[in-house]
N, C-alpha and C. Protein backbone atom coordinates (compact mmCIF):
# COMPACT_ATOMS: atom_id res chain seq x y z
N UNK A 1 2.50 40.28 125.62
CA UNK A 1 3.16 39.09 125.10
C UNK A 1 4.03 38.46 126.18
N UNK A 2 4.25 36.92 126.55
CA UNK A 2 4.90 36.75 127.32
C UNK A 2 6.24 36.36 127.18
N UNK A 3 6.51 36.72 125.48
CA UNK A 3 7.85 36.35 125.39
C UNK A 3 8.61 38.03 125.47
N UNK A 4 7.72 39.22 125.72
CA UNK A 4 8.79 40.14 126.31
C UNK A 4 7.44 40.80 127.19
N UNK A 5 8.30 40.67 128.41
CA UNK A 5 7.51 40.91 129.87
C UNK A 5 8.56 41.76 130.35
N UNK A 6 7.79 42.98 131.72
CA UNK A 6 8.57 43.65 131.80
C UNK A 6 8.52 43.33 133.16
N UNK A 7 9.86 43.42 133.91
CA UNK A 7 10.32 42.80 135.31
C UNK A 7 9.71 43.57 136.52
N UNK A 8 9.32 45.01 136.08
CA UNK A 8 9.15 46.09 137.02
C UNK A 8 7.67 46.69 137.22
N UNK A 9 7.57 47.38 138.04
CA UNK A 9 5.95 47.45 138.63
C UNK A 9 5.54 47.88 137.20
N UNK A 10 3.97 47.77 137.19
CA UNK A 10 2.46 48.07 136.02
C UNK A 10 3.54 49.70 136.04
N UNK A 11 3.27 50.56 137.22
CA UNK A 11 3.42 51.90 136.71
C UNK A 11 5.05 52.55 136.47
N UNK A 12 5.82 51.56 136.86
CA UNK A 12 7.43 52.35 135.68
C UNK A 12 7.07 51.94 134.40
N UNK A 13 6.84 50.48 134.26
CA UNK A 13 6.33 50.09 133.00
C UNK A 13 5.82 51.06 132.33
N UNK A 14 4.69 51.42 132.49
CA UNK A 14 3.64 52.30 131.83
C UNK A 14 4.53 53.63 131.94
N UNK A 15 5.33 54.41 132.69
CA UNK A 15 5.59 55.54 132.35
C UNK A 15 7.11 55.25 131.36
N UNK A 16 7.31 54.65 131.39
CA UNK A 16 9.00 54.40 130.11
C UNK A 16 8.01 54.09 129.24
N UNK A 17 7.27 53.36 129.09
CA UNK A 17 6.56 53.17 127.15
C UNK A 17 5.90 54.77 127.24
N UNK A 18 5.67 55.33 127.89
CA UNK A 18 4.79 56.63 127.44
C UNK A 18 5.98 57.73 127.18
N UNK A 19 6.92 57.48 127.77
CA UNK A 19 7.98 58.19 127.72
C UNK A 19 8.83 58.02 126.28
N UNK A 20 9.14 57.15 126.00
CA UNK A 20 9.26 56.52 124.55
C UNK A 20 8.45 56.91 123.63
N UNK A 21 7.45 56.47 123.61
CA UNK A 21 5.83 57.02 122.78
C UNK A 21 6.01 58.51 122.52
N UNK A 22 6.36 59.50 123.93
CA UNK A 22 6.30 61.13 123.20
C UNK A 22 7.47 61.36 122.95
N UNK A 23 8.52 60.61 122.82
CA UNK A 23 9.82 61.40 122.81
C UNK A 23 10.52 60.39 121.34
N UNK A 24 9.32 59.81 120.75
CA UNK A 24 9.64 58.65 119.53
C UNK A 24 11.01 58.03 119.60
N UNK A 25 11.11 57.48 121.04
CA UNK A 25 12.36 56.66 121.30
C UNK A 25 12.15 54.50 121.02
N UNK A 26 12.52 54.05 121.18
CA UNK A 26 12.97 52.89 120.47
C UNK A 26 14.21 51.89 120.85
N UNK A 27 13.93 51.04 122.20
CA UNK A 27 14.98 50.15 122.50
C UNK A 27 15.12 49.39 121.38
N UNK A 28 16.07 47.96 121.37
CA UNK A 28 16.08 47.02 120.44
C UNK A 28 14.93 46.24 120.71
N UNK A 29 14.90 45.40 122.07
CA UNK A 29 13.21 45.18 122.25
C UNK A 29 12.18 45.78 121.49
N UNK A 30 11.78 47.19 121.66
CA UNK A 30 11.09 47.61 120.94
C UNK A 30 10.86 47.56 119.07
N UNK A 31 12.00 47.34 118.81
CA UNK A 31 12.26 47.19 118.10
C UNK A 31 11.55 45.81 117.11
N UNK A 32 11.89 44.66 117.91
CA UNK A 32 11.77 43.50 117.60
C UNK A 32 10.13 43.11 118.11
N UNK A 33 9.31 43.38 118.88
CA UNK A 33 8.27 43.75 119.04
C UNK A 33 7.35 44.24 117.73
N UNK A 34 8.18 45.11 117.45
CA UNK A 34 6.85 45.82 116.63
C UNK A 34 7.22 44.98 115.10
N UNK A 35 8.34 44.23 114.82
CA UNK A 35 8.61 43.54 114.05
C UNK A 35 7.15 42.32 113.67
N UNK A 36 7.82 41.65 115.85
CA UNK A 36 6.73 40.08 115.28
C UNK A 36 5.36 40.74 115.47
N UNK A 37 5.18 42.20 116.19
CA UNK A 37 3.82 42.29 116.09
C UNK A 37 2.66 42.68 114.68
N UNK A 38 3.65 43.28 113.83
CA UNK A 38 3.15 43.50 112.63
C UNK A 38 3.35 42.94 111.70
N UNK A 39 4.19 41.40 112.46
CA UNK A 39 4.88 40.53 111.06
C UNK A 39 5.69 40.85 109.89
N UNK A 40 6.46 41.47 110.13
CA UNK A 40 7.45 42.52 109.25
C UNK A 40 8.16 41.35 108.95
N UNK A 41 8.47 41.48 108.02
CA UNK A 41 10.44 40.43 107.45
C UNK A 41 11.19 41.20 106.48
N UNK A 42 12.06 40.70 106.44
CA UNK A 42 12.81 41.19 104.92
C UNK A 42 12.51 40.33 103.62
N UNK A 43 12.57 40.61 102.67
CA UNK A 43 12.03 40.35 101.58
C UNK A 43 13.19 40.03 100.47
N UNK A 44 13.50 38.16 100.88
CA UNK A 44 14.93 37.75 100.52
C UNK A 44 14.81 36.37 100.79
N UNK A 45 15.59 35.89 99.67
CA UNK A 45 15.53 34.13 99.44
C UNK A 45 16.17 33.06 100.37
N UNK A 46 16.86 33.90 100.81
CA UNK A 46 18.61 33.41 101.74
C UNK A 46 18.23 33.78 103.15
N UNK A 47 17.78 33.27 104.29
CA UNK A 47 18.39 33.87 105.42
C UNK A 47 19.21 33.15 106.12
N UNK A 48 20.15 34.12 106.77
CA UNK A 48 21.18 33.47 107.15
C UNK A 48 20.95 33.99 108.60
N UNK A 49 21.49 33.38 109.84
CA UNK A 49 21.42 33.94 111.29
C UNK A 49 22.33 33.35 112.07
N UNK A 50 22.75 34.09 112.39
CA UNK A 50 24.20 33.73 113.10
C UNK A 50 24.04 33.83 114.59
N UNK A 51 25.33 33.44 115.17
CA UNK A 51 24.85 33.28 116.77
C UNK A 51 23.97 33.03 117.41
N UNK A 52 23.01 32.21 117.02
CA UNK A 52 22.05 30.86 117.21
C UNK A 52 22.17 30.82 118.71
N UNK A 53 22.66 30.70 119.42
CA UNK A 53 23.26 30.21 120.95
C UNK A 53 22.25 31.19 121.82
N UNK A 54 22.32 32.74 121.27
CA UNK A 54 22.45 33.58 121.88
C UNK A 54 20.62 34.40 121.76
N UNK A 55 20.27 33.41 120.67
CA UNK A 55 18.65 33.97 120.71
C UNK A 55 17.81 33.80 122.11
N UNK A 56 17.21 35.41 122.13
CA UNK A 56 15.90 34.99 123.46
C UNK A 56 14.73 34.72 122.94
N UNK A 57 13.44 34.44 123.50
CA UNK A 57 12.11 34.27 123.34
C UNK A 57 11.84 34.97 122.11
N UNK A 58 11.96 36.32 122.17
CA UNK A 58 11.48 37.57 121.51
C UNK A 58 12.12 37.12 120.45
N UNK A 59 13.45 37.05 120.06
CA UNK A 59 14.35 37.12 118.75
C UNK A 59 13.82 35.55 118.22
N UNK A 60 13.56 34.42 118.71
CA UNK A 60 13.36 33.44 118.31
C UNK A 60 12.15 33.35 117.98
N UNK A 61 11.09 34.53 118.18
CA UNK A 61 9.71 34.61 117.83
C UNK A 61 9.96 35.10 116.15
N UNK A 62 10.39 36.13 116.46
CA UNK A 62 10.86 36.89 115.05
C UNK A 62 11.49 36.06 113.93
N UNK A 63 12.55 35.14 114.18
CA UNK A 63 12.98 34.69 113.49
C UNK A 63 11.94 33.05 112.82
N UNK A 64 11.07 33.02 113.43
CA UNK A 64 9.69 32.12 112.74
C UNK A 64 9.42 32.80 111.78
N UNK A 65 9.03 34.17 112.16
CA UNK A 65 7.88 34.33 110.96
C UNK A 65 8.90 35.04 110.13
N UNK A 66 10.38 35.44 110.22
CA UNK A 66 11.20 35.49 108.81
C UNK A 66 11.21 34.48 108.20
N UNK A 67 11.65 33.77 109.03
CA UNK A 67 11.57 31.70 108.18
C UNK A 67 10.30 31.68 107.35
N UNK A 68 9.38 32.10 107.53
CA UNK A 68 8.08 31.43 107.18
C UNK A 68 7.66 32.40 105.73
N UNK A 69 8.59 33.45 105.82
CA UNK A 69 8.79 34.13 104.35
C UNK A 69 9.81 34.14 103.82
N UNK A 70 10.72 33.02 103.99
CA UNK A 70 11.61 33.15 103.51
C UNK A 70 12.13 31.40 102.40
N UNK A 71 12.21 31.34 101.49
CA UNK A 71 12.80 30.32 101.08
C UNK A 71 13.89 28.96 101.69
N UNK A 72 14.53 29.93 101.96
CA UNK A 72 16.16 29.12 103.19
C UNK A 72 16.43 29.86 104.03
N UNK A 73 16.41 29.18 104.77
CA UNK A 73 17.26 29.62 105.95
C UNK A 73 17.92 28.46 106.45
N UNK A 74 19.30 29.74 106.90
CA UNK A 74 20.36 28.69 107.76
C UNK A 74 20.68 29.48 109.01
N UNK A 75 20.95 28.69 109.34
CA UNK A 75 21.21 29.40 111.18
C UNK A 75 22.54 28.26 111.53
N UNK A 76 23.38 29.13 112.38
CA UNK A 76 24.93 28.97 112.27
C UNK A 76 24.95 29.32 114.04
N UNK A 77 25.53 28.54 114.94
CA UNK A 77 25.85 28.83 116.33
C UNK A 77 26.45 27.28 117.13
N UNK A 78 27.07 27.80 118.52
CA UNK A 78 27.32 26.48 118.95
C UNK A 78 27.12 27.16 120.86
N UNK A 79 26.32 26.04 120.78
CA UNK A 79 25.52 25.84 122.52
C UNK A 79 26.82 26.54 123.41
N UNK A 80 27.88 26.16 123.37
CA UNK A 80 28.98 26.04 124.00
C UNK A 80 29.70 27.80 124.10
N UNK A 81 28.99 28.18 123.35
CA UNK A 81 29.46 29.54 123.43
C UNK A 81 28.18 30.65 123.92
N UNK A 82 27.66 30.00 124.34
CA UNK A 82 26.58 31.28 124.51
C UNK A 82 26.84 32.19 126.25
N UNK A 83 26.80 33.06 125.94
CA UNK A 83 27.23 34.01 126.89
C UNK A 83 26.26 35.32 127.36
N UNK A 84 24.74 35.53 126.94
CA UNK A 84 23.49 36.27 127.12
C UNK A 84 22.43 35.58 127.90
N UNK A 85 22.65 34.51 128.72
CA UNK A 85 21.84 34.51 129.26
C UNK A 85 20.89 35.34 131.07
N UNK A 86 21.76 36.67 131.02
CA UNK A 86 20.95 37.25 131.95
C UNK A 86 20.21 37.97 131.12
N UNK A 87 20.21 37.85 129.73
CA UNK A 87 19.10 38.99 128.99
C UNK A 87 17.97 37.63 128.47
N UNK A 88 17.61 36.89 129.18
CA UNK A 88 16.54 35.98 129.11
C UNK A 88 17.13 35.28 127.43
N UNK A 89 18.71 35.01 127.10
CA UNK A 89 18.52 34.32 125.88
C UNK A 89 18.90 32.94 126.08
N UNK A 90 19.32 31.91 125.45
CA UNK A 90 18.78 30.10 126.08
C UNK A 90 19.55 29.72 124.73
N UNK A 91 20.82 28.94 125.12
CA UNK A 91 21.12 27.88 123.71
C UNK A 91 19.75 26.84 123.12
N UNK A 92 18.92 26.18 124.12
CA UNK A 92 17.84 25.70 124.01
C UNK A 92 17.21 25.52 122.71
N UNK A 93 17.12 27.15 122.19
CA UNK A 93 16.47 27.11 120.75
C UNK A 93 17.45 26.67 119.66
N UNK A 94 18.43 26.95 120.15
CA UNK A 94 19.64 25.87 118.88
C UNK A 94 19.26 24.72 119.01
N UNK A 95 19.33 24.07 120.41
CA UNK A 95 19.22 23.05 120.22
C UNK A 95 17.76 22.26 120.30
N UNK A 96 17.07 23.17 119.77
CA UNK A 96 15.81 22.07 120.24
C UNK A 96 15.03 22.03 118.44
N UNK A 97 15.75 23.41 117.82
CA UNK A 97 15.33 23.67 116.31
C UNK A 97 15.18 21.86 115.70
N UNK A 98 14.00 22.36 114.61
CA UNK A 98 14.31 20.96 113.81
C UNK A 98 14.35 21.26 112.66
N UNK A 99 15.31 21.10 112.13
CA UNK A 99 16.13 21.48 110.08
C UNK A 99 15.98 20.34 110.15
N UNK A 100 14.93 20.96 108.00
CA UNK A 100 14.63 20.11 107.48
C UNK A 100 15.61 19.21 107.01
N UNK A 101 17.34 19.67 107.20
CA UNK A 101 18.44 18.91 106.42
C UNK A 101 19.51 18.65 107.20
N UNK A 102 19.99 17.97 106.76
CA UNK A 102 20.92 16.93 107.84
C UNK A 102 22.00 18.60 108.32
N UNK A 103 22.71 18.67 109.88
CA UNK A 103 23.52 19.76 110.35
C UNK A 103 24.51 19.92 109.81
N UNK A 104 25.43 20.78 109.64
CA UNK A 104 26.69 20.53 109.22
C UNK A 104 27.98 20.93 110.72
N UNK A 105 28.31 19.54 111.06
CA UNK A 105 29.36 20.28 112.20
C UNK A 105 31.00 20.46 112.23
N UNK A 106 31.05 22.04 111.98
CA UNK A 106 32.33 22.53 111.81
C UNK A 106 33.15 22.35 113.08
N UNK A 107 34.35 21.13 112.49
CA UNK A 107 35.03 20.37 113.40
C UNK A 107 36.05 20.94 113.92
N UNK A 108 36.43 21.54 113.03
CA UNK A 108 38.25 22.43 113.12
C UNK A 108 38.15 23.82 113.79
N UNK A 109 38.90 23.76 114.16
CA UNK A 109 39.20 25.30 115.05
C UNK A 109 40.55 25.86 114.25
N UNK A 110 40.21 26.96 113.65
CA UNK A 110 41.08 27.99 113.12
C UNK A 110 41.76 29.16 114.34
N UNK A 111 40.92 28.96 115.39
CA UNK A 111 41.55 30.60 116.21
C UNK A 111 42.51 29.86 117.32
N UNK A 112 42.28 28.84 117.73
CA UNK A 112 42.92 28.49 119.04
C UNK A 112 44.21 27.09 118.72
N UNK A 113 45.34 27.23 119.56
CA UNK A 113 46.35 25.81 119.75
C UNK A 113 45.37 24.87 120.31
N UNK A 114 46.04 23.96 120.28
CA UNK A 114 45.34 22.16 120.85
C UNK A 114 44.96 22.40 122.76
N UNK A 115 46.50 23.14 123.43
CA UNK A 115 46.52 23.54 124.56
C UNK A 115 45.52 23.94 124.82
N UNK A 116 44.89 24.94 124.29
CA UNK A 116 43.65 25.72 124.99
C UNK A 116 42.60 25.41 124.69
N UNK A 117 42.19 24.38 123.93
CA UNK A 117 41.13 23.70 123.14
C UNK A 117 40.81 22.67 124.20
N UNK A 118 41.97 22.27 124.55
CA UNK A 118 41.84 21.27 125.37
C UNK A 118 41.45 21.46 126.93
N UNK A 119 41.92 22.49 127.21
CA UNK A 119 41.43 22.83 128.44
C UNK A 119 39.80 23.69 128.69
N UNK A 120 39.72 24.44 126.93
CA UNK A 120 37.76 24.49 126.96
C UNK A 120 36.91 23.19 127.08
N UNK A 121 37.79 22.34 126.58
CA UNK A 121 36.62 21.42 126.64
C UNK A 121 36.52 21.34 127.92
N UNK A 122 37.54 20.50 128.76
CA UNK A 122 37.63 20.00 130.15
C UNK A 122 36.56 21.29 131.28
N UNK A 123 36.67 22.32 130.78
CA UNK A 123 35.52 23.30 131.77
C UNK A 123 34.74 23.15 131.24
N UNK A 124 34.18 22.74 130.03
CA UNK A 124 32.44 23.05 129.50
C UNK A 124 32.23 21.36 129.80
N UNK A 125 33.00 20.48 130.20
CA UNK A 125 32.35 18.69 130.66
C UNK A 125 30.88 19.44 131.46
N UNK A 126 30.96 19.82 132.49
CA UNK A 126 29.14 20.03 133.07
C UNK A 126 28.22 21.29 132.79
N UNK A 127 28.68 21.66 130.94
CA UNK A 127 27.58 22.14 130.91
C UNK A 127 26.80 21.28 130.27
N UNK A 128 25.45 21.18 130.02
CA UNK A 128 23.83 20.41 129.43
C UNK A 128 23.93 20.56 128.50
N UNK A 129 24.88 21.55 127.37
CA UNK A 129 24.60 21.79 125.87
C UNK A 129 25.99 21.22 125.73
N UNK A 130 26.86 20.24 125.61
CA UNK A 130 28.20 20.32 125.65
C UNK A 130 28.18 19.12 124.09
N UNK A 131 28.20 19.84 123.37
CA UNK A 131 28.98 19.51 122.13
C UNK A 131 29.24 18.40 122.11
N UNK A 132 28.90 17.21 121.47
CA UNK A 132 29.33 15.93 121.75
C UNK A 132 30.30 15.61 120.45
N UNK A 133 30.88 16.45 119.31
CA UNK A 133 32.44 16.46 118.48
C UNK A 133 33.19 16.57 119.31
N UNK A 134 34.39 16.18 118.98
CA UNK A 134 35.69 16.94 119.32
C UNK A 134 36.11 17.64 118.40
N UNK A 135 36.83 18.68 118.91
CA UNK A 135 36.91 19.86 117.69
C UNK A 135 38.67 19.46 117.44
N UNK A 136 38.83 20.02 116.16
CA UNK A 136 40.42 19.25 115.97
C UNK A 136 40.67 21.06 115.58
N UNK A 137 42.02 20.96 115.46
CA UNK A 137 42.63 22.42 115.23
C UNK A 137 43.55 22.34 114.40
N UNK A 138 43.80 23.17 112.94
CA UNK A 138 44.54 23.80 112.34
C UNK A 138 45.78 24.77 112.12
N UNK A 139 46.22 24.80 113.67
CA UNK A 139 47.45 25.38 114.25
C UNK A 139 48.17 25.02 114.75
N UNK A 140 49.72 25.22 114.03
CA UNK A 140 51.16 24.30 114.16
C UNK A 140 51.33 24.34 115.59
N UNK A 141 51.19 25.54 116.13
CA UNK A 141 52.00 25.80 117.34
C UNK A 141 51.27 25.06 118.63
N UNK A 142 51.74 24.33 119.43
CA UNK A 142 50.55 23.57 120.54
C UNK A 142 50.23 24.45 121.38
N UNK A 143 50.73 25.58 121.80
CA UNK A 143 50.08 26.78 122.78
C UNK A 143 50.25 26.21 123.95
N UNK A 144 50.11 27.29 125.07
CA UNK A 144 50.04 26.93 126.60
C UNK A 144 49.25 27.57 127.34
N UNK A 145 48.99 26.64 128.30
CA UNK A 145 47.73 27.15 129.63
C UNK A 145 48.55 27.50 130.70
N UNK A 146 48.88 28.67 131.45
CA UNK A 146 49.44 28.20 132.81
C UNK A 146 48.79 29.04 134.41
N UNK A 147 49.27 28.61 135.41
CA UNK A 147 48.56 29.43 136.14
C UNK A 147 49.69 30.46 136.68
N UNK A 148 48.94 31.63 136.51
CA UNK A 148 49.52 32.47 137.08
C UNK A 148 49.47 33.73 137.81
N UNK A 149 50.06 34.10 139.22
CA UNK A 149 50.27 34.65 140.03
C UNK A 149 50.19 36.37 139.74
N UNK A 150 49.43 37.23 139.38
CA UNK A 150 49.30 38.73 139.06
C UNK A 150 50.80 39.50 139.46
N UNK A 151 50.76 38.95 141.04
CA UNK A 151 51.55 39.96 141.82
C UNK A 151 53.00 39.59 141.27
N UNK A 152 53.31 38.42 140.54
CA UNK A 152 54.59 37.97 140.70
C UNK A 152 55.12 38.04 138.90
N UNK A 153 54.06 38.67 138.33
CA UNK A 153 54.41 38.51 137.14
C UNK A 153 55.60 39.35 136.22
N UNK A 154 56.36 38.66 135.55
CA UNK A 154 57.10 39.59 134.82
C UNK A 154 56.69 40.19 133.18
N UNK A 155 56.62 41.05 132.92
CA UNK A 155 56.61 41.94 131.29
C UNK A 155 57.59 42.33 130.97
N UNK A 156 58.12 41.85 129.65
CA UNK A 156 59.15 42.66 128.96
C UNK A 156 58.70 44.38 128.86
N UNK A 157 59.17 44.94 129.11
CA UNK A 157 58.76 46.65 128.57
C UNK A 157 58.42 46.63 127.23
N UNK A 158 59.25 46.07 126.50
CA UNK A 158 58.87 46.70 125.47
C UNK A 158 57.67 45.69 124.74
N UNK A 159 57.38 44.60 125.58
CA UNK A 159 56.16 43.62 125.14
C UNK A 159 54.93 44.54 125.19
N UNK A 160 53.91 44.16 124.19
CA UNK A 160 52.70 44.16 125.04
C UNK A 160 51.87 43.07 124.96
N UNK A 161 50.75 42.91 125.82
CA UNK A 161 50.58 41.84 126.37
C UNK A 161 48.64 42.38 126.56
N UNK A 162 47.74 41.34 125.79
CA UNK A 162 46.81 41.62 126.08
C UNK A 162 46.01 41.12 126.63
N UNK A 163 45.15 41.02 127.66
CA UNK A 163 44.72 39.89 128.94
C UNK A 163 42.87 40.11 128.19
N UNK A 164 42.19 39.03 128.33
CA UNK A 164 40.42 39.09 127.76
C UNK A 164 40.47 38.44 129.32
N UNK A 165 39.31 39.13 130.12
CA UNK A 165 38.72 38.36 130.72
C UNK A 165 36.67 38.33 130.53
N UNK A 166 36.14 37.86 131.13
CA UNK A 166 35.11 37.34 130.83
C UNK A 166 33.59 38.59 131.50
N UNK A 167 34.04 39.04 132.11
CA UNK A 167 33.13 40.06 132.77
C UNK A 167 34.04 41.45 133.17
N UNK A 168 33.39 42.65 133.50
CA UNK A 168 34.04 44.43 134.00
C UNK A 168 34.49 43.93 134.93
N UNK A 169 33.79 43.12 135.99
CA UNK A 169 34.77 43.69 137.54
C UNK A 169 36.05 42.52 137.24
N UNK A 170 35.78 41.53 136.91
CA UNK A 170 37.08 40.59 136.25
C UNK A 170 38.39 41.24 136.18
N UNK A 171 38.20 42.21 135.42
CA UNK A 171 39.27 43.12 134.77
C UNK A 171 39.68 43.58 135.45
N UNK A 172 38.42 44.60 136.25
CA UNK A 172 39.45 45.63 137.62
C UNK A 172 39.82 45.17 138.36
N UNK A 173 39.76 43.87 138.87
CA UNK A 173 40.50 43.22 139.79
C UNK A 173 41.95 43.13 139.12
N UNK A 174 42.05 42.44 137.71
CA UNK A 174 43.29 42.22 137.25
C UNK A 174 44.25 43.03 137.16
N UNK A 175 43.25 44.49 136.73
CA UNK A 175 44.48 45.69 136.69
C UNK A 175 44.86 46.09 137.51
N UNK A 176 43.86 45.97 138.74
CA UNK A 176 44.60 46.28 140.33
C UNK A 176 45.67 45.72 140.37
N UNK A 177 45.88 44.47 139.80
CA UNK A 177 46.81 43.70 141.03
C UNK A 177 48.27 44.13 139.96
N UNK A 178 47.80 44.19 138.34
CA UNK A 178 48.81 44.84 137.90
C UNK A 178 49.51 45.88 138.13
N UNK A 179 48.84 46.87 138.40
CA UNK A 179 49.43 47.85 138.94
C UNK A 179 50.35 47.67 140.29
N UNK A 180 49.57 47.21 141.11
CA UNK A 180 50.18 46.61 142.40
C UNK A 180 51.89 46.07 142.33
N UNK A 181 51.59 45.48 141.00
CA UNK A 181 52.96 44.50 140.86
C UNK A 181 54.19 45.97 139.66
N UNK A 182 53.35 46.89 139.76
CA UNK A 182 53.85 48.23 139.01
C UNK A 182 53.97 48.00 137.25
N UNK A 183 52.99 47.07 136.94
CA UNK A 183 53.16 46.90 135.33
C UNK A 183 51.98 47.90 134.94
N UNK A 184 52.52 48.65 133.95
CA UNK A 184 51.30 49.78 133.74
C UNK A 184 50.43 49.11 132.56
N UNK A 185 49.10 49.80 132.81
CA UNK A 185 48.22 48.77 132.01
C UNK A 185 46.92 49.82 131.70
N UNK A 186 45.70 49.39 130.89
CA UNK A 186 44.27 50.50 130.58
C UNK A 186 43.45 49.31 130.29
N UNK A 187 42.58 49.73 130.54
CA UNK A 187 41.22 48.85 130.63
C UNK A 187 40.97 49.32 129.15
N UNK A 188 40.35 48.20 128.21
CA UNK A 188 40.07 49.23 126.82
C UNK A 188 38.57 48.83 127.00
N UNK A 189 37.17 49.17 126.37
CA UNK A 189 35.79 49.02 126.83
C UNK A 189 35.11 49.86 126.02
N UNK A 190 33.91 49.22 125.31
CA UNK A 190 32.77 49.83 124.95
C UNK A 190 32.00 50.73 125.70
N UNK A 191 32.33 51.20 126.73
CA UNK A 191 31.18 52.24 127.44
C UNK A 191 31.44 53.69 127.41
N UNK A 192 31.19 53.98 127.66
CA UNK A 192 30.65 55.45 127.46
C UNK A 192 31.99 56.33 127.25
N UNK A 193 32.26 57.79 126.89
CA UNK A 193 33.33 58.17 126.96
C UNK A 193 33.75 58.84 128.25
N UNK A 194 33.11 58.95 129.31
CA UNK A 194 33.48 59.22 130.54
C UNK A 194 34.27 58.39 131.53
N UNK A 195 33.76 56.48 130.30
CA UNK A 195 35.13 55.74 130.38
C UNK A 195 36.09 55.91 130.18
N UNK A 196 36.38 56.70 129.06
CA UNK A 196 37.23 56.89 127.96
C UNK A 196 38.07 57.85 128.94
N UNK A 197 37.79 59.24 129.18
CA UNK A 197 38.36 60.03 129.63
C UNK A 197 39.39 59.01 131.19
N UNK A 198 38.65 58.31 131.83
CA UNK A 198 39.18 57.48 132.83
C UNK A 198 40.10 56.70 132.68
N UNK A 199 40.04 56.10 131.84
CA UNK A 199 41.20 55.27 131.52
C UNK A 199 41.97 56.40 130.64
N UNK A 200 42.57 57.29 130.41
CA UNK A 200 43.20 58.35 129.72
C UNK A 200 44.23 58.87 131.21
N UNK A 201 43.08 58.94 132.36
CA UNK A 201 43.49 59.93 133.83
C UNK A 201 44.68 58.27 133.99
N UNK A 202 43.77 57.01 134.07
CA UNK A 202 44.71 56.21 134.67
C UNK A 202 45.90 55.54 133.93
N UNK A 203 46.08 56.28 133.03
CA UNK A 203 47.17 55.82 132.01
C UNK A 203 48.62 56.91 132.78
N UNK A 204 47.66 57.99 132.53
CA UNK A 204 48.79 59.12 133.36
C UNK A 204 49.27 58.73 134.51
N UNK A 205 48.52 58.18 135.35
CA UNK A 205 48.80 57.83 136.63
C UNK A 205 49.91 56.46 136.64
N UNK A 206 49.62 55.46 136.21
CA UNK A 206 50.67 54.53 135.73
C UNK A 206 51.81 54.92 135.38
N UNK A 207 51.84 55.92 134.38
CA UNK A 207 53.09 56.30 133.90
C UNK A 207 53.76 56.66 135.02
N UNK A 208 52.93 57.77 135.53
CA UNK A 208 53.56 58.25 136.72
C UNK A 208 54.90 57.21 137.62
N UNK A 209 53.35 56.75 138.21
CA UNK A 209 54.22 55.65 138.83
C UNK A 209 55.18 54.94 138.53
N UNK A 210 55.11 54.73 137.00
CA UNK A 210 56.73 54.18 136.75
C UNK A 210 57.47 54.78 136.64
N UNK A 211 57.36 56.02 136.60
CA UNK A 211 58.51 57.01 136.36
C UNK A 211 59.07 57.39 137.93
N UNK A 212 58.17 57.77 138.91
CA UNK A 212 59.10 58.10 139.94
C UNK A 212 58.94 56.67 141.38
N UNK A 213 58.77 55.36 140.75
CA UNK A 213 58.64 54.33 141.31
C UNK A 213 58.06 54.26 142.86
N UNK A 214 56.98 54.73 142.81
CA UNK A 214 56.29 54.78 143.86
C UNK A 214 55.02 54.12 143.99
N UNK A 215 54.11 53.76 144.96
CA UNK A 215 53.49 52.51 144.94
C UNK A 215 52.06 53.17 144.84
N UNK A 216 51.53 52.23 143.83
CA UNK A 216 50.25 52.32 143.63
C UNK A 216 48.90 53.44 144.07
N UNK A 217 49.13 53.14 145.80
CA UNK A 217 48.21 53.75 146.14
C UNK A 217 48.70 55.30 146.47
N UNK A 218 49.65 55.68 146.01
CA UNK A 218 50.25 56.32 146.91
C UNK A 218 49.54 58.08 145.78
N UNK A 219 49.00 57.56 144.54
CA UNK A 219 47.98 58.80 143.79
C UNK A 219 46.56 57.89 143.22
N UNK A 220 45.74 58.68 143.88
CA UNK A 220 44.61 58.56 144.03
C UNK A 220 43.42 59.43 143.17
């Protein structure tokens, strides 16, 4: 099928599906595969599908032939947020879908101030899927954007303070420089628990350091 192709030579290919095959293992790919290949659906009046933005080839294959047994469907996403595209997924199919009924576009923003609303838009101006609403917001407080300097930053102690950035190495850069500036800090993360145990070692180590005020590199 060419909506899931595999990137790597005929023979890894062939030895991971055989490997799978005797050991009755099962990616999500696989998964969704044997779905559109045997035309499987669920068996239900309502479908609903969320994060629209974020469908690839494969999932947008699947989700035809649920549609096509299904009474309704609604599908819920916005171009502007999609964030999977090194796993081959494409706002594209949001936006290229054709519903049989007029869209409904949810204008208001419940999570964010005007401040930071305002400054998403101004970075998503050159992307190709860019939302042509303006989104209005539901929160008293106007919020603030500012730029700021890692090394120079101040924390209340007894604050805490939680930083999202957008990708892993993002982060370790940030906590470097936190540390650097001696604010103790932990990476928190879905991966494995050998993460877990790591950020546990570098919590100790922080402490450390604030306790006998010594610099960063100085435990390793």
């Amino acid at each position: 099928y060419e909506i899931y192709q595999c990137d790597w030579s005929s023979d890894v290919c062939s030895s991971d599906l055989l490997y799978k095959q005797q050991n009755y293992l099962f990616e999500f790919n696989d998964l969704l595969l044997h779905c559109y290949t045997n035309k499987l659906y669920p068996h239900c009046s309502v479908l609903i599908m969320d994060e629209f933005q974020d469908f690839s080839p494969l999932q947008f294959e699947v989700f035809k032939v649920w549609a096509d047994n299904t009474k309704i469907s609604i599908i819920a996403g916005d171009p502007n947020q999609a964030i999977y595209g090194f796993q081959n997924s494409s706002p594209q199919f949001l936006q290229d879908f054709e519903a049989t009924e007029p869209e409904i576009i949810l204008d208001v923003s419940y999570r964010l101030p005007p401040k930071i609303i305002e400054l998403a838009q101004e970075m998503i101006l050159s992307n190709n899927y860019l939302s042509t609403y303006q989104s209005h917001v539901s929160i008293d407080r106007e919020g603030s954007v500012e730029d700021i300097d890692l090394s120079e930053i101040e924390i209340d102690p007894d604050e805490s303070v939680f930083v999202l950035c957008r990708t892993n190495s993002m982060i370790e850069k940030v906590s470097e420089r936190l540390r650097e500036a001696g604010i103790v800090n932990c990476i928190y993360s879905r991966d494995s628990s050998q993460s877990s145990v790591r950020r546990e070692i570098d919590q100790y180590y922080d402490v450390i350091r604030k306790l006998l005020n010594i610099s960063p590199d100085y435990v390793d």
